[in-house]
Protein backbone atom coordinates (compact mmCIF):
# COMPACT_ATOMS: atom_id res chain seq x y z
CA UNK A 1 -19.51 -48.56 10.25
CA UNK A 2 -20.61 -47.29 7.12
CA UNK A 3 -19.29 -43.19 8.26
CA UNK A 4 -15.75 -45.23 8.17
CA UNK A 5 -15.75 -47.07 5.50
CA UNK A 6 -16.99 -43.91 3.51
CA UNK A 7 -14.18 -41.92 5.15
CA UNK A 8 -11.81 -44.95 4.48
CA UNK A 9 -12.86 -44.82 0.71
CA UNK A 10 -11.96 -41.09 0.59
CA UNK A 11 -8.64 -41.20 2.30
CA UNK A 12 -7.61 -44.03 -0.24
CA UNK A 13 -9.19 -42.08 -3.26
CA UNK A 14 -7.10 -38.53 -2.08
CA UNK A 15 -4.31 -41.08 -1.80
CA UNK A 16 -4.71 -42.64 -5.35
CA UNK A 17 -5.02 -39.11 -6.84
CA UNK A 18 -2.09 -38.04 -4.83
CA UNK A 19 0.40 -40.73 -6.33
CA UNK A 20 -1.31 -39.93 -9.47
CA UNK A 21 -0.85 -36.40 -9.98
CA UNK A 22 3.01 -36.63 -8.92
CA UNK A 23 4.01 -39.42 -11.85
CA UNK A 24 2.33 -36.93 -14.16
CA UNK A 25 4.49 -34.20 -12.52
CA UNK A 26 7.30 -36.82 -12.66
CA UNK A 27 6.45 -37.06 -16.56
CA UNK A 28 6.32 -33.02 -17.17
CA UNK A 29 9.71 -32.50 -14.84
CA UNK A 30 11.81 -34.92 -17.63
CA UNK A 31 9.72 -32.84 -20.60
CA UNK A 32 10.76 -29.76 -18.96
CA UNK A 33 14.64 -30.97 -17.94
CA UNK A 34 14.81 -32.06 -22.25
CA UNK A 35 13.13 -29.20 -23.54
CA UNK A 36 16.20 -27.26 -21.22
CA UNK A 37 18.81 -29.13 -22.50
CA UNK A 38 17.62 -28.96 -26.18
CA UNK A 39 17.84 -25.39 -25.53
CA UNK A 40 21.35 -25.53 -24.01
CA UNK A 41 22.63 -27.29 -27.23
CA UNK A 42 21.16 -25.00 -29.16
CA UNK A 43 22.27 -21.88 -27.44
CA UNK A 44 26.06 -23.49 -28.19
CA UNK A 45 26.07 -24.04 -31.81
CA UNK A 46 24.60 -20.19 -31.90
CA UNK A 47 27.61 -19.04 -29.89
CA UNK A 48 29.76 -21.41 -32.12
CA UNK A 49 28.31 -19.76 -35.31
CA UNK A 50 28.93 -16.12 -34.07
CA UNK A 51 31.59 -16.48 -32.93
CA UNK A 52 32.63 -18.43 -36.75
CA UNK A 53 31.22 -15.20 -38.18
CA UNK A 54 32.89 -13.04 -35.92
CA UNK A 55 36.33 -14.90 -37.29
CA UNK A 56 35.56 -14.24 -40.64
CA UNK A 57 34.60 -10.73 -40.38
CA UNK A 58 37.73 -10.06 -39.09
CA UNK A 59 39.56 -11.60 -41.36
CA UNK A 60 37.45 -10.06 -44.04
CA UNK A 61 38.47 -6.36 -42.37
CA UNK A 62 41.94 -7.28 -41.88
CA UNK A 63 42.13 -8.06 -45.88
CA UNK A 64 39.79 -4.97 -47.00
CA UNK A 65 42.50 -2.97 -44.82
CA UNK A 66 45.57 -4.45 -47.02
CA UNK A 67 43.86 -4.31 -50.51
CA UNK A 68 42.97 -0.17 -49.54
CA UNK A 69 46.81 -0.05 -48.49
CA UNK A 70 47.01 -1.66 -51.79
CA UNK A 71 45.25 0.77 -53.89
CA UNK A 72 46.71 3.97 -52.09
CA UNK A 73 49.72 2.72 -53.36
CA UNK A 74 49.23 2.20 -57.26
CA UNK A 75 47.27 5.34 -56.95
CA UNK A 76 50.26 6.85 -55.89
CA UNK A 77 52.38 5.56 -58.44
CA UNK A 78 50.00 6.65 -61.15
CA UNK A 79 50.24 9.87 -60.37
């Protein structure tokens, strides 16, 4: 009688420890899922900002091209 309730006592303990052990993975999966999606939002307003930049350097070329048009010309006409 004792052997079971020995055995018994073990079965519930693995059982305990079981349940146990999978809230605390429960716990770590949501960490894990908010750390990801913090990193999904952050990964956006990067893109959003290069792509901003991106914008702006192009305009920046597009008007460096037009002021050297620009000054080919009044160097021209000084001559």
């Amino acid at each position: 009688m004792n052997e079971i309730i020995g055995f018994a006592a073990v079965i519930v303990s693995i059982f305990v420890g079981m349940l146990f052990n999978s809230s605390r993975f429960n716990a770590i999966d949501a960490r894990f899922s908010a750390i990801d999606a913090r990193l999904d939002r952050m990964q956006g307003e990067l893109n959003g900002r290069m792509d901003r930049m991106q914008a702006d350097l192009s305009q920046f070329y597009r008007d460096l091209g037009r002021h050297d048009a620009k000054i080919e010309s009044i160097e021209k006409k000084a001559s």
